[in-house]
C-alpha atoms as a PDB file:
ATOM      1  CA  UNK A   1      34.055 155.739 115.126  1.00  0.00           C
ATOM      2  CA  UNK A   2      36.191 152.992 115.937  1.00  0.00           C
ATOM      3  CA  UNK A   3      36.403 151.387 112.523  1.00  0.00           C
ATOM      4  CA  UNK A   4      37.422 154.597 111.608  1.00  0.00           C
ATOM      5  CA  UNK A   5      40.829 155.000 113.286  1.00  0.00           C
ATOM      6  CA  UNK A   6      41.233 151.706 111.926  1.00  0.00           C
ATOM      7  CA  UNK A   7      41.382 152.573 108.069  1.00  0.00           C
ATOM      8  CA  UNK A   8      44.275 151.138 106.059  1.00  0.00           C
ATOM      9  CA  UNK A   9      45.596 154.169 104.421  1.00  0.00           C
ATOM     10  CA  UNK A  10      44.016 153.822 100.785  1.00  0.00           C
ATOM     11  CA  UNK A  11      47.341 154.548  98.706  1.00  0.00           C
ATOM     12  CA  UNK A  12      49.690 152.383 100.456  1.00  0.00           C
ATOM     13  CA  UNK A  13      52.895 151.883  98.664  1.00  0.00           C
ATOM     14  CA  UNK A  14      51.306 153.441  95.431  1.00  0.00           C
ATOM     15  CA  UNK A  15      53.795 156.307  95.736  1.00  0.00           C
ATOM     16  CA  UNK A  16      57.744 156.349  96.114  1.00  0.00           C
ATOM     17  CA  UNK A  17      57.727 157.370  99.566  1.00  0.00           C
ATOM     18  CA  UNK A  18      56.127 156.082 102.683  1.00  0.00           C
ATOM     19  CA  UNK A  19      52.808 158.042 103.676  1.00  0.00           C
ATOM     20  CA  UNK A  20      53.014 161.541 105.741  1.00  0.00           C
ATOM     21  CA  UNK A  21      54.922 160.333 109.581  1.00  0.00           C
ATOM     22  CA  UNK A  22      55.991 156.880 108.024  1.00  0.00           C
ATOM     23  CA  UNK A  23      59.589 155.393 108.899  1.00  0.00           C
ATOM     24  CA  UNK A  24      61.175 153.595 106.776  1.00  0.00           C
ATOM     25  CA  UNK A  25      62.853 150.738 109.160  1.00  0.00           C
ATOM     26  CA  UNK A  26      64.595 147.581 107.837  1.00  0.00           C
ATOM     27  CA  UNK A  27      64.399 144.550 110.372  1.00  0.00           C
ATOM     28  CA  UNK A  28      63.783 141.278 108.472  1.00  0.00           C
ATOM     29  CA  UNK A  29      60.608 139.407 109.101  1.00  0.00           C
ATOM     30  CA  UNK A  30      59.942 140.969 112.394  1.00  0.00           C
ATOM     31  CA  UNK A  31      58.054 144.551 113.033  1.00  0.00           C
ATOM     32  CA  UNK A  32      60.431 145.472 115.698  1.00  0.00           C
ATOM     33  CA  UNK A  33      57.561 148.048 117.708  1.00  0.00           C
ATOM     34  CA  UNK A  34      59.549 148.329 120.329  1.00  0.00           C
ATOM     35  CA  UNK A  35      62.097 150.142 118.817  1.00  0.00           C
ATOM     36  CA  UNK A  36      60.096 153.542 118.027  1.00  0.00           C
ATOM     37  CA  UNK A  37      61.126 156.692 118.903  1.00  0.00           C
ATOM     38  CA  UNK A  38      59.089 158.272 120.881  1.00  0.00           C
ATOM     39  CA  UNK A  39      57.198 155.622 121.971  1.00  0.00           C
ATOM     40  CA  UNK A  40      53.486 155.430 121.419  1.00  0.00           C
ATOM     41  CA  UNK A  41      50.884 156.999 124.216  1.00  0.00           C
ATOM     42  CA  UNK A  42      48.568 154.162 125.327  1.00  0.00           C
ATOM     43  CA  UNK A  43      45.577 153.588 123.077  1.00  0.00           C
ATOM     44  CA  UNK A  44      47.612 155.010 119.768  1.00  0.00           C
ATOM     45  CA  UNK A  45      46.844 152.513 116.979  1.00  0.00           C
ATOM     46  CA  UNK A  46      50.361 151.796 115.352  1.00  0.00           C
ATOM     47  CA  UNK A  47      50.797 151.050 111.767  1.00  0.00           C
ATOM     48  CA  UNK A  48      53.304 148.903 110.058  1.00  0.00           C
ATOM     49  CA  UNK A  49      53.441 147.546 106.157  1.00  0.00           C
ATOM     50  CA  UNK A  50      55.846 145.961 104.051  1.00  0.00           C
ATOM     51  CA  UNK A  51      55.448 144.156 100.756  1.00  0.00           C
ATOM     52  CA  UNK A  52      55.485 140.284 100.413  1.00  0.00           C
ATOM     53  CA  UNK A  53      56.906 138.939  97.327  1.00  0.00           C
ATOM     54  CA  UNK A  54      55.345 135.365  96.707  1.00  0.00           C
ATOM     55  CA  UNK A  55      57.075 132.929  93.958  1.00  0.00           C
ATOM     56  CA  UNK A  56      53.687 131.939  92.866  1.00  0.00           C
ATOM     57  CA  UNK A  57      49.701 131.981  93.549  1.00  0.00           C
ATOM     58  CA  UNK A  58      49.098 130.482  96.627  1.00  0.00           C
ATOM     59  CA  UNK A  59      46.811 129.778  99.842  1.00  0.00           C
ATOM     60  CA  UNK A  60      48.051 129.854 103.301  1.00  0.00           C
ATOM     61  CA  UNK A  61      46.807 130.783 106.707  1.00  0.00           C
ATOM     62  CA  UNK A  62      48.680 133.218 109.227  1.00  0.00           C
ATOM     63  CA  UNK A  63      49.865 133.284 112.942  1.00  0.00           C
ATOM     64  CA  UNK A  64      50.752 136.553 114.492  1.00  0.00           C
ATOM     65  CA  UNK A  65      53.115 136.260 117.273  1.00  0.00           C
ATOM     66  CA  UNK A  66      54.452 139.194 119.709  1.00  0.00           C
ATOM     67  CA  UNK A  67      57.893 138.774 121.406  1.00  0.00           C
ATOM     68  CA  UNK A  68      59.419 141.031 124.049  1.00  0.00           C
ATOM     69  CA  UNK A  69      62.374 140.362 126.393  1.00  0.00           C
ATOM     70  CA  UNK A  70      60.495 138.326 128.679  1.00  0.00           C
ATOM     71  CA  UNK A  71      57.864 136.377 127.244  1.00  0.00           C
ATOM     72  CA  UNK A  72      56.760 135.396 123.955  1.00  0.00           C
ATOM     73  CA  UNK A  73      52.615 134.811 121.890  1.00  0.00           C
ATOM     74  CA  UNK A  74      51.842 133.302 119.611  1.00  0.00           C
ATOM     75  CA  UNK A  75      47.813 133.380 118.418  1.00  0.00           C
ATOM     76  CA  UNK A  76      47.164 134.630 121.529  1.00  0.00           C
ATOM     77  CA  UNK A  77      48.757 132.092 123.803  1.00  0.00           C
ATOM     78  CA  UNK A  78      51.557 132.720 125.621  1.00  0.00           C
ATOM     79  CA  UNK A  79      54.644 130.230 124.263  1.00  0.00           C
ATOM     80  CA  UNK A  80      57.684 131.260 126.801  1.00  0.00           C
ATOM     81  CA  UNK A  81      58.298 133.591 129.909  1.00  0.00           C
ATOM     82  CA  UNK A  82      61.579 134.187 130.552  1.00  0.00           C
ATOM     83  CA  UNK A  83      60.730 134.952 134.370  1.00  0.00           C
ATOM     84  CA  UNK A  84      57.961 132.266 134.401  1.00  0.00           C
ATOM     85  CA  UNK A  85      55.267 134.982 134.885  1.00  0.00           C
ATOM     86  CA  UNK A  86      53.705 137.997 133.143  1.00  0.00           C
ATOM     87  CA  UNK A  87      54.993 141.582 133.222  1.00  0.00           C
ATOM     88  CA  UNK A  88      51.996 143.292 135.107  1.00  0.00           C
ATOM     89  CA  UNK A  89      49.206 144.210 132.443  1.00  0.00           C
ATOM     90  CA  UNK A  90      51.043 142.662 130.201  1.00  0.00           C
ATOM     91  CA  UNK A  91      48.505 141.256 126.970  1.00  0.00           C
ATOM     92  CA  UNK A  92      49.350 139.465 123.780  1.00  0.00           C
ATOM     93  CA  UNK A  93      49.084 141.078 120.144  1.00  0.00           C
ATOM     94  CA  UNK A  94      45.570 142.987 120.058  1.00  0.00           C
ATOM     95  CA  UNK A  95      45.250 144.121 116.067  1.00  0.00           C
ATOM     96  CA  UNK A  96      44.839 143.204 113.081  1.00  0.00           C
ATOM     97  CA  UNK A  97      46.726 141.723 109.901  1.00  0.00           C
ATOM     98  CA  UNK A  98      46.099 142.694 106.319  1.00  0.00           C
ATOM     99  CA  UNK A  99      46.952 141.489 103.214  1.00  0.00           C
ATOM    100  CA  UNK A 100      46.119 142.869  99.952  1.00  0.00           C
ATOM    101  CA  UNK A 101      43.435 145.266 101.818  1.00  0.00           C
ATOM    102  CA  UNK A 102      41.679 142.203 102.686  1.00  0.00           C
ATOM    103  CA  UNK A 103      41.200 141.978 106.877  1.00  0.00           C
ATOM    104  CA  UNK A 104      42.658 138.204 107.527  1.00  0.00           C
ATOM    105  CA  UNK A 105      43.416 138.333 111.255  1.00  0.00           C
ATOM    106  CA  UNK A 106      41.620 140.386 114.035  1.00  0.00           C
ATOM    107  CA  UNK A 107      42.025 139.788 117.602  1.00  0.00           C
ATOM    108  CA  UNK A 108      40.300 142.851 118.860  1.00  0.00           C
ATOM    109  CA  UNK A 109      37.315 142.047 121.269  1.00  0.00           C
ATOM    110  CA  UNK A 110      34.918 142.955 119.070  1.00  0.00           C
ATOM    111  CA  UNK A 111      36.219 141.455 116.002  1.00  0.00           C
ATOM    112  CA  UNK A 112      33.921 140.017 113.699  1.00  0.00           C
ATOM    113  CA  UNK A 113      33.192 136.087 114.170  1.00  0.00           C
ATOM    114  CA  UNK A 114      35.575 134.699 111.332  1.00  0.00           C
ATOM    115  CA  UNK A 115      38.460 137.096 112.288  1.00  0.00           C
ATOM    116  CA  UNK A 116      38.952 135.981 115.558  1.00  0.00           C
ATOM    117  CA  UNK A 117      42.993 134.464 115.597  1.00  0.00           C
ATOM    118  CA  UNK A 118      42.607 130.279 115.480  1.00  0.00           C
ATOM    119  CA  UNK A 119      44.339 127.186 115.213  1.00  0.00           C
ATOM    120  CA  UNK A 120      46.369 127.854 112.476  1.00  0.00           C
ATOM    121  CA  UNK A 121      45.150 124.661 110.693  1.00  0.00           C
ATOM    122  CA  UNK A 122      42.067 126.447 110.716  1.00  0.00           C
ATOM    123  CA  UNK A 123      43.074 130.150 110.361  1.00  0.00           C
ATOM    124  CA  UNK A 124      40.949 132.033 107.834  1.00  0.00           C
ATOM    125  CA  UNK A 125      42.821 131.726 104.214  1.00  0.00           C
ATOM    126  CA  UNK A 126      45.216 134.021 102.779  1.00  0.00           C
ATOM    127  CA  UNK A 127      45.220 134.397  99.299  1.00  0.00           C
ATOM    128  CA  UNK A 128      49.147 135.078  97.840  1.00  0.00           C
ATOM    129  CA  UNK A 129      49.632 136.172  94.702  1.00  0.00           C
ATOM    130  CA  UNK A 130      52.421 135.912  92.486  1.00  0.00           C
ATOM    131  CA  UNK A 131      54.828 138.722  93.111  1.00  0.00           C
ATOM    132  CA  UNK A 132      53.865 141.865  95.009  1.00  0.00           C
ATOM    133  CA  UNK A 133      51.073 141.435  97.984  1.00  0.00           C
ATOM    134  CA  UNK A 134      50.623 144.060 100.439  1.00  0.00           C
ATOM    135  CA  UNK A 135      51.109 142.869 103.980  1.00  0.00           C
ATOM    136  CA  UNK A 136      49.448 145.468 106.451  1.00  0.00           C
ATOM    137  CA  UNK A 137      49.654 144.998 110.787  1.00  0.00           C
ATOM    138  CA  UNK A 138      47.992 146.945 112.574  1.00  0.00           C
ATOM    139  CA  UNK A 139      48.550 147.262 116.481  1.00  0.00           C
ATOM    140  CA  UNK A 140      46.822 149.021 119.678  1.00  0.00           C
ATOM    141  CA  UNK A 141      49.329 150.352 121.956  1.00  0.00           C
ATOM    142  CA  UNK A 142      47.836 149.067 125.899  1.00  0.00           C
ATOM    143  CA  UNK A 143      49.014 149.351 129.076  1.00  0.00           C
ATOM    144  CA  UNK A 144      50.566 152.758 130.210  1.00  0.00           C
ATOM    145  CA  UNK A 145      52.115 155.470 128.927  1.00  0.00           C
ATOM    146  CA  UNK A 146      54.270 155.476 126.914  1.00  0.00           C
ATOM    147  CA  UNK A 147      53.810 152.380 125.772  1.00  0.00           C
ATOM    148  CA  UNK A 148      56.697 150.018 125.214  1.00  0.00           C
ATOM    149  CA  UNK A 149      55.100 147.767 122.210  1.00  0.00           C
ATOM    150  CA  UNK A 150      56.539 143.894 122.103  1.00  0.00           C
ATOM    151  CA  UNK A 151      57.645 143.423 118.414  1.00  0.00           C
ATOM    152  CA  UNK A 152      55.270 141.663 116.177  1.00  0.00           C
ATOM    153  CA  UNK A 153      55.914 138.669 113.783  1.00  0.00           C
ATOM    154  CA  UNK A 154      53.809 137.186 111.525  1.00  0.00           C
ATOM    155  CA  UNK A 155      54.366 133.728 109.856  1.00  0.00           C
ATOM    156  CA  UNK A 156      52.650 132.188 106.950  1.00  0.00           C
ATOM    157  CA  UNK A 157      52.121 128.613 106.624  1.00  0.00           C
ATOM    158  CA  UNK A 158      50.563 126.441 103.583  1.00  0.00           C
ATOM    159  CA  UNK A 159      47.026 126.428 103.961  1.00  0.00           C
ATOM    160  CA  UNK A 160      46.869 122.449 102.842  1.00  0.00           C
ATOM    161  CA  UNK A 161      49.817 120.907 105.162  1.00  0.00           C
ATOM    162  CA  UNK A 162      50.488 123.716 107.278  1.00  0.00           C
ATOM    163  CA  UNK A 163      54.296 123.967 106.500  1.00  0.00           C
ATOM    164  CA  UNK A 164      55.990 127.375 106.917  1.00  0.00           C
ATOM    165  CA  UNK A 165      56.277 129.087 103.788  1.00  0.00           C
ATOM    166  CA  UNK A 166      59.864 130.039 103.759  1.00  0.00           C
ATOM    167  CA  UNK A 167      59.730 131.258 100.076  1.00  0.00           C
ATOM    168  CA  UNK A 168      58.686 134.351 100.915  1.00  0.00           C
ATOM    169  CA  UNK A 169      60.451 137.733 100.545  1.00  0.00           C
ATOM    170  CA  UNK A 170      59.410 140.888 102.601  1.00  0.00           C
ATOM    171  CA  UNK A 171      60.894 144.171 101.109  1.00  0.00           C
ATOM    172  CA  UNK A 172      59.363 147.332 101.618  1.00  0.00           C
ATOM    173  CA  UNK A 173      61.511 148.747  98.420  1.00  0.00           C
ATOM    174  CA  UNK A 174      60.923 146.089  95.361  1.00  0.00           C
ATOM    175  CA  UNK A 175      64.873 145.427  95.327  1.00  0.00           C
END
């Protein structure tokens, strides 16, 4: 089923080592997808976690962005084209963000009304808690094969005034 292939993997960071054909790959804020090795086949579902330390309990809403070297998304629109056009069959993030096991961003066609990506003003709330949260993107590989997969950023902003939290730390290893 396609929910199915979907499925967070239910012990994620629980153990000391990243689940069976996991990488361990340090980049920053960024999920740098286009750097995998071998690349994914068209239609793969690629999964990438880290964990997102929060200084306190807070709300905030997301915006998932995807960035290769020629254009850039953000919430599905496209921001900047380097060659003022699209790369043939070329189409912005299609996943799915989540955080603490909880689905808070879907841009699949058939997402669920609710998960579609919005305005981030009005993007569906994100609840941070105070130290360790889970952070979970998951991405469909489209286009051809293999598939060369833009890199995928997500930012969190206060869910009251819509500032950029910039308090946040992402580290897959607790340091």
């Amino acid at each position: 089923a396609e929910d199915a292939v979907w499925a967070a993997p239910v012990d994620l960071f629980q153990t000391g080592k990243p689940p069976a054909r996991w990488v361990q790959v340090t980049n920053g804020a960024s999920l740098w997808l286009g750097k995998l090795n071998p690349l994914p086949d068209a239609g793969t579902i690629v999964f990438a976690a880290t964990r997102v330390t929060a200084p306190s309990d807070r709300e905030a809403v997301i915006q998932v962005g995807s960035e290769t070297v020629g254009w850039t998304w953000l919430d599905n629109k496209l921001l900047a084209s380097k060659d003022f056009g699209l790369p043939p069959g070329s189409k912005p993030f299609v996943g799915r963000v989540l955080v603490n096991g909880e689905v808070v961003y879907d841009s699949r066609s058939g997402a669920k009304e609710g998960l579609k990506p919005l305005d981030s003003a009005q993007g569906r709330p994100v609840r941070l808690r105070k130290g360790t949260n889970t952070m979970l993107v998951q991405c469909r590989a489209n286009g051809g094969t293999p598939e060369n997969l833009a890199n995928i950023f997500v930012l969190f902003r206060d869910a009251g005034n819509g500032k950029r939290l910039d308090d946040l730390v992402y580290d897959v290893e607790q340091r």
